[in-house]
Protein backbone atom coordinates (compact mmCIF):
# COMPACT_ATOMS: atom_id res chain seq x y z
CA UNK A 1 -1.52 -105.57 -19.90
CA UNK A 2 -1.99 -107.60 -22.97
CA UNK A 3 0.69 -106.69 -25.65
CA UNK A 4 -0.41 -106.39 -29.49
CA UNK A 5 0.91 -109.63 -31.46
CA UNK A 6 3.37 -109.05 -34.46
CA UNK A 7 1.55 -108.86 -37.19
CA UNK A 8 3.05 -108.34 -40.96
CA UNK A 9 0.09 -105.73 -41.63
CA UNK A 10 -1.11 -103.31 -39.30
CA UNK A 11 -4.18 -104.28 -37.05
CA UNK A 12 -4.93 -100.32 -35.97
CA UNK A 13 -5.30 -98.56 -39.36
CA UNK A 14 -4.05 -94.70 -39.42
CA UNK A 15 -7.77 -93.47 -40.31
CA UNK A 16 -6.18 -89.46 -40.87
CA UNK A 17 -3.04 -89.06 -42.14
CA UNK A 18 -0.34 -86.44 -40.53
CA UNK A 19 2.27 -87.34 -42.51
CA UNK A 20 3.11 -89.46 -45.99
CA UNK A 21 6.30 -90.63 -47.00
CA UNK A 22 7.92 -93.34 -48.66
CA UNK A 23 11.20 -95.63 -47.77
CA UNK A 24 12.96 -97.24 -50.12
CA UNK A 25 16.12 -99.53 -50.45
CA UNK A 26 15.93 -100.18 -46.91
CA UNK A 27 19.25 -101.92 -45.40
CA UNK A 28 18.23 -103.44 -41.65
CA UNK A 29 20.81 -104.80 -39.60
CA UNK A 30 20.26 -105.56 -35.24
CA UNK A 31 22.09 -107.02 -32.78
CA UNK A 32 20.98 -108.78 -29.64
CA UNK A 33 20.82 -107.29 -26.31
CA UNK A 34 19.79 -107.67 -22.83
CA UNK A 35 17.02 -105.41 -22.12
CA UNK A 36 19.17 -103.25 -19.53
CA UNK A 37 20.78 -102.44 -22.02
CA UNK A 38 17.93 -100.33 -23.77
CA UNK A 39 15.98 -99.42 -21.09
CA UNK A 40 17.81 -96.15 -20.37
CA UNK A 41 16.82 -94.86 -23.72
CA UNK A 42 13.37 -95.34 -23.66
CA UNK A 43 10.57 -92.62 -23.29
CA UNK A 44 8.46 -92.64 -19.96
CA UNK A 45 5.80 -94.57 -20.12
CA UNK A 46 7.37 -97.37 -22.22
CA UNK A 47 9.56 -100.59 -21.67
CA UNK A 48 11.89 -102.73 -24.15
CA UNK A 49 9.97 -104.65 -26.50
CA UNK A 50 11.87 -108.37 -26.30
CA UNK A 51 11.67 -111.53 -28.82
CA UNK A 52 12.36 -114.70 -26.29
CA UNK A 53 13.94 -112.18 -23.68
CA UNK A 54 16.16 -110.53 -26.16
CA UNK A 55 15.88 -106.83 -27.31
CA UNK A 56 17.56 -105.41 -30.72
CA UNK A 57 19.52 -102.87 -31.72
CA UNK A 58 18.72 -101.59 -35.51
CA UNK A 59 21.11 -99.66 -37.55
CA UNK A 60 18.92 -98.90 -40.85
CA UNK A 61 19.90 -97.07 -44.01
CA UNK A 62 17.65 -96.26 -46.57
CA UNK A 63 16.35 -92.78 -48.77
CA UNK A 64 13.22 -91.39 -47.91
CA UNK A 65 10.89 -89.84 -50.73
CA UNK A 66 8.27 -87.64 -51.19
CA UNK A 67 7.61 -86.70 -47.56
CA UNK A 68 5.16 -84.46 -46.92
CA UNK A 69 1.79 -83.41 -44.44
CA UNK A 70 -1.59 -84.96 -44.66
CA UNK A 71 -2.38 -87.19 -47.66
CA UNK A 72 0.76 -85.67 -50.20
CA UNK A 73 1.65 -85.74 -52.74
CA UNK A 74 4.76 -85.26 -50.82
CA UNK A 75 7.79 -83.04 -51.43
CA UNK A 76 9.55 -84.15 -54.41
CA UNK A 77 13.25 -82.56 -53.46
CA UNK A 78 13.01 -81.28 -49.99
CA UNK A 79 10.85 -84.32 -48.34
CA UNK A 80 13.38 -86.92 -50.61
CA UNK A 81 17.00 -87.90 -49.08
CA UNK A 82 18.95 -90.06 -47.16
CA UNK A 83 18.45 -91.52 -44.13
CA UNK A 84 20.26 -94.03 -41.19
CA UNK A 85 18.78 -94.18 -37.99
CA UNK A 86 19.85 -96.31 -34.63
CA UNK A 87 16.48 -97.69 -33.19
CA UNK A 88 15.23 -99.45 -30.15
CA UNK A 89 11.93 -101.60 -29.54
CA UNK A 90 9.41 -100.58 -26.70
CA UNK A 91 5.86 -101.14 -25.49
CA UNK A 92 3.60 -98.57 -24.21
CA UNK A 93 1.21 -99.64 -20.79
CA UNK A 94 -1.52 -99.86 -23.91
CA UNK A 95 0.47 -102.90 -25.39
CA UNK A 96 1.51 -100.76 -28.37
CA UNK A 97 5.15 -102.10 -30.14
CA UNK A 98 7.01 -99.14 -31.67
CA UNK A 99 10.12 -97.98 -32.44
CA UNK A 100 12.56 -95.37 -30.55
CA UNK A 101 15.17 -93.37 -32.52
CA UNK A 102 18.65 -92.59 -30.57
CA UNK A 103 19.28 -90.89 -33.69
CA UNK A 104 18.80 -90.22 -37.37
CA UNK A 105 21.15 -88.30 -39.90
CA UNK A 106 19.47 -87.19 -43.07
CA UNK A 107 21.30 -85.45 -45.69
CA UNK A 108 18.35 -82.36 -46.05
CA UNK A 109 18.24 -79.67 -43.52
CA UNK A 110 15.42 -78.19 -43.36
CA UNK A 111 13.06 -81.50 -42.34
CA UNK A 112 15.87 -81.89 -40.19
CA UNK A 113 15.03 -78.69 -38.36
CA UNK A 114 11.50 -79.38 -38.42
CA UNK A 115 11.70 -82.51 -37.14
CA UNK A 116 13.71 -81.41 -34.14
CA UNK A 117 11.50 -78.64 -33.75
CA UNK A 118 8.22 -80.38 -33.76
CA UNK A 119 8.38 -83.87 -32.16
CA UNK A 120 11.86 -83.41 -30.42
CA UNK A 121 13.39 -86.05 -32.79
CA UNK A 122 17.18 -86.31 -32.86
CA UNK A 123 17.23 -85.54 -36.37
CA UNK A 124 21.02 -85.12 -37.54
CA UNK A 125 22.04 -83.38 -40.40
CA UNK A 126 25.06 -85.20 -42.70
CA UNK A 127 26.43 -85.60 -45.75
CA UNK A 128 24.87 -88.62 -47.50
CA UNK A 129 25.19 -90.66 -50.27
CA UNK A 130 23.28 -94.50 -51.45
CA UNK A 131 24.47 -96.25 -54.09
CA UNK A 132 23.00 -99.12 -56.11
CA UNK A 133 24.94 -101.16 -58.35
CA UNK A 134 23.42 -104.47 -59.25
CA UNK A 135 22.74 -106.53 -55.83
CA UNK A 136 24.77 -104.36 -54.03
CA UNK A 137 23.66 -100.84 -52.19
CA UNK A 138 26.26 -99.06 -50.39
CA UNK A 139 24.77 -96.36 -47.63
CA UNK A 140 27.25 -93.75 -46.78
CA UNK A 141 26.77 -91.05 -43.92
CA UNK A 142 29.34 -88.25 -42.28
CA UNK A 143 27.54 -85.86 -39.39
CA UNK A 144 27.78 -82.09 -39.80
CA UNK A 145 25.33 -80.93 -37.15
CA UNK A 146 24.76 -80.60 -34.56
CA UNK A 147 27.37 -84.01 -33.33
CA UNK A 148 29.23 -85.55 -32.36
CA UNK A 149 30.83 -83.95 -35.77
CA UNK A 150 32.54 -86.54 -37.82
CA UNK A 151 30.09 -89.47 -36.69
CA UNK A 152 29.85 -91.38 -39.82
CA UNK A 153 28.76 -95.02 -41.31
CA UNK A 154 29.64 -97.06 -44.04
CA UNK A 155 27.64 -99.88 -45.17
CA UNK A 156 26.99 -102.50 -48.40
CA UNK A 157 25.18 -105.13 -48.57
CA UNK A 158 24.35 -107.81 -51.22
CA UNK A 159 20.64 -108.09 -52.15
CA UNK A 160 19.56 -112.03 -52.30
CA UNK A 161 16.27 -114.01 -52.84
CA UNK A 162 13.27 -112.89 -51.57
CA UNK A 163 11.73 -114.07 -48.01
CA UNK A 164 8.52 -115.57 -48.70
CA UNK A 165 8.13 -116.80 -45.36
CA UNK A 166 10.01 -114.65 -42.71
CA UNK A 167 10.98 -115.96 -39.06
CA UNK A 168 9.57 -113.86 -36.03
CA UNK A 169 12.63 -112.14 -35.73
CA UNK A 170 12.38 -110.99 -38.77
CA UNK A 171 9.01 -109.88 -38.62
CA UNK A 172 10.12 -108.72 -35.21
CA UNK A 173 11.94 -105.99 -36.05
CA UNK A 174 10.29 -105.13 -39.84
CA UNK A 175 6.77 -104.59 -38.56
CA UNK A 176 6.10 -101.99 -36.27
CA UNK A 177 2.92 -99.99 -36.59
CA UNK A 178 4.25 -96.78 -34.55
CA UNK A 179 6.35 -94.55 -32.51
CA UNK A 180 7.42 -93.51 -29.88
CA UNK A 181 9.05 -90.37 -28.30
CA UNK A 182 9.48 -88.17 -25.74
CA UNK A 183 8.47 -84.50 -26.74
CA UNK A 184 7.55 -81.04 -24.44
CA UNK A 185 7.14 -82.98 -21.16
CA UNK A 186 4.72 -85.85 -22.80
CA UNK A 187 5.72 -89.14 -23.96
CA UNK A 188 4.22 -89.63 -27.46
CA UNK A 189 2.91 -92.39 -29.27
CA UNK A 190 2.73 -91.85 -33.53
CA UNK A 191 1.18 -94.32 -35.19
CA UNK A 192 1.92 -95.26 -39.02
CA UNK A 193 0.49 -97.80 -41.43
CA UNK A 194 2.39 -99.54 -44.96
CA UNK A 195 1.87 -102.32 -47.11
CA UNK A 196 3.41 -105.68 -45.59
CA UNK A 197 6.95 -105.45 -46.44
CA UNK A 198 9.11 -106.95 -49.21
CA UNK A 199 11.74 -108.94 -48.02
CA UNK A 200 14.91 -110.08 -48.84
CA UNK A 201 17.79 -112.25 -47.52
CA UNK A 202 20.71 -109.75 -47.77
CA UNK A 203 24.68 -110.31 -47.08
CA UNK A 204 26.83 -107.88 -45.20
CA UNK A 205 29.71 -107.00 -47.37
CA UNK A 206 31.35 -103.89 -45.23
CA UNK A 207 30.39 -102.28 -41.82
CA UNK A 208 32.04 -99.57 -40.47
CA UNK A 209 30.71 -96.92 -38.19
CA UNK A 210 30.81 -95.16 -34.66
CA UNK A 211 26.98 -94.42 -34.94
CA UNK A 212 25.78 -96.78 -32.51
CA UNK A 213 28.40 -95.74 -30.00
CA UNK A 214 27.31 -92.05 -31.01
CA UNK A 215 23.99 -92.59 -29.53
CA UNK A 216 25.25 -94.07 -26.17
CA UNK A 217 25.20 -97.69 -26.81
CA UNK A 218 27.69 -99.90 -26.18
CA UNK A 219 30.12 -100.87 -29.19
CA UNK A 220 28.69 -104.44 -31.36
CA UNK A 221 30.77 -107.69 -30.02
CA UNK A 222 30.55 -109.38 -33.01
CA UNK A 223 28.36 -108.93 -36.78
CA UNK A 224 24.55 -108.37 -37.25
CA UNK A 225 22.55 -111.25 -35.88
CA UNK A 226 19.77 -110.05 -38.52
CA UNK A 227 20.71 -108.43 -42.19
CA UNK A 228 18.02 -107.61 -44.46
CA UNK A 229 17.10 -105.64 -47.48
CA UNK A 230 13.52 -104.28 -48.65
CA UNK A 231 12.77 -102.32 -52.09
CA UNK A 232 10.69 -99.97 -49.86
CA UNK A 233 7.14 -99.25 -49.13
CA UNK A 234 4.49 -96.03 -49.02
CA UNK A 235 4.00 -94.78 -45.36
CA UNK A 236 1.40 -92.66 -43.63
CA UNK A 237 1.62 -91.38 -40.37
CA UNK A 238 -1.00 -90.29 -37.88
CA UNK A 239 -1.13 -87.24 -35.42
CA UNK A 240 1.14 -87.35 -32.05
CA UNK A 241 -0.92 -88.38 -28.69
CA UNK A 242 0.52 -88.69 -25.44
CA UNK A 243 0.96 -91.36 -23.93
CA UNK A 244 -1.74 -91.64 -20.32
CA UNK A 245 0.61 -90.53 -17.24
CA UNK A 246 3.52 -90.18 -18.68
């Protein structure tokens, strides 16, 4: 099996859209570690995606806007809140990077409920708030439903320069052209398409959460090995398939 390369713009265009959304103020901080470690967590069908031997953790806040079916215009109050999800990196037996979610706590719902309802998503509902002022954005979550209750983050982060040239970590973990999930019996495979992103160097001024653990993951040994920031970019989504044999 050859695996897709990294690139900063997709190489499979989504040619019908299923969803459209867009992500803005986008806070992305991972941590190394082994692949064991993530295996577990990973749909049928797919293995950890790994950068030298190393796979990443992601804990990413950001607000979603506008979501909404086919090609929009979106939802302007129901598709637009907050968002932090944990993530993993995997490969389908097609080659396919994506990402997995262990979980995601948005601040609205009902897309919430869908979510869970449609594609089996661990969609969490909290209470939710982002705040901008200057170069710093401060994401802040607390979980209401369905738990553990009380889960909750805290992070800020100062914005620097932008990245005109970013490593292959960073691309690493920024540019992934789909997702995966496990759903009714079939692992699924959702691909989505954006803009290549805008980066920026970012500074961690304040971590503190028990979302990571949450999930099932073992507890950080130490800060971030990769913080960055991103103004946001326009998504589409295409249609769930399942992944062959799985």
């Amino acid at each position: 099996m050859r695996i897709e390369d990294v690139t900063p713009e997709t190489v499979r265009p989504v040619r019908r859209p299923w969803l459209v959304q867009s992500w803005h103020d986008l806070a992305f901080l991972h941590w190394a570690v082994p692949p064991e470690v993530v295996a577990p967590f990973l749909p049928r069908g797919t293995v950890p995606d790994t950068l030298d031997g190393v796979a990443y953790v992601g804990l990413i806040g950001f607000r979603m806007v506008r979501l909404g079916a086919l090609r929009g215009p979106g939802i302007p109050y129901l598709g637009t809140f907050c968002e932090t999800n944990v993530r993993l990196y995997s490969v389908d037996g097609q080659g396919r990077r994506a990402v997995v979610f262990l979980s995601l706590d948005a601040e609205r719902l009902l897309p919430v409920l869908t979510a869970r309802a449609l594609l089996r998503l661990p969609y969490m509902w909290s209470r939710m708030r982002l705040e901008k002022d200057r170069d710093v954005v401060r994401y802040t979550s607390r979980r209401r439903w369905p738990g553990p209750r009380g889960t909750a983050g805290s992070i800020a982060v100062r914005v620097g320069a932008p990245l005109e040239r970013p490593s292959a970590l960073e691309h690493f973990v920024t540019a992934r052209w789909g997702l995966h999930t496990r759903a009714w019996g079939r692992s699924l495979h959702l691909p989505n398409e954006h803009p290549r992103w805008p980066l920026h160097r970012a500074e961690l001024l304040d971590l503190d959460e028990d979302m990571l653990t949450a999930a099932g993951l073992p507890a950080p040994a130490g800060p971030p090995d990769s913080v960055l920031y991103s103004p946001g970019v326009p998504v589409v989504f295409g249609a769930p398939a399942p992944l062959p044999g799985a």
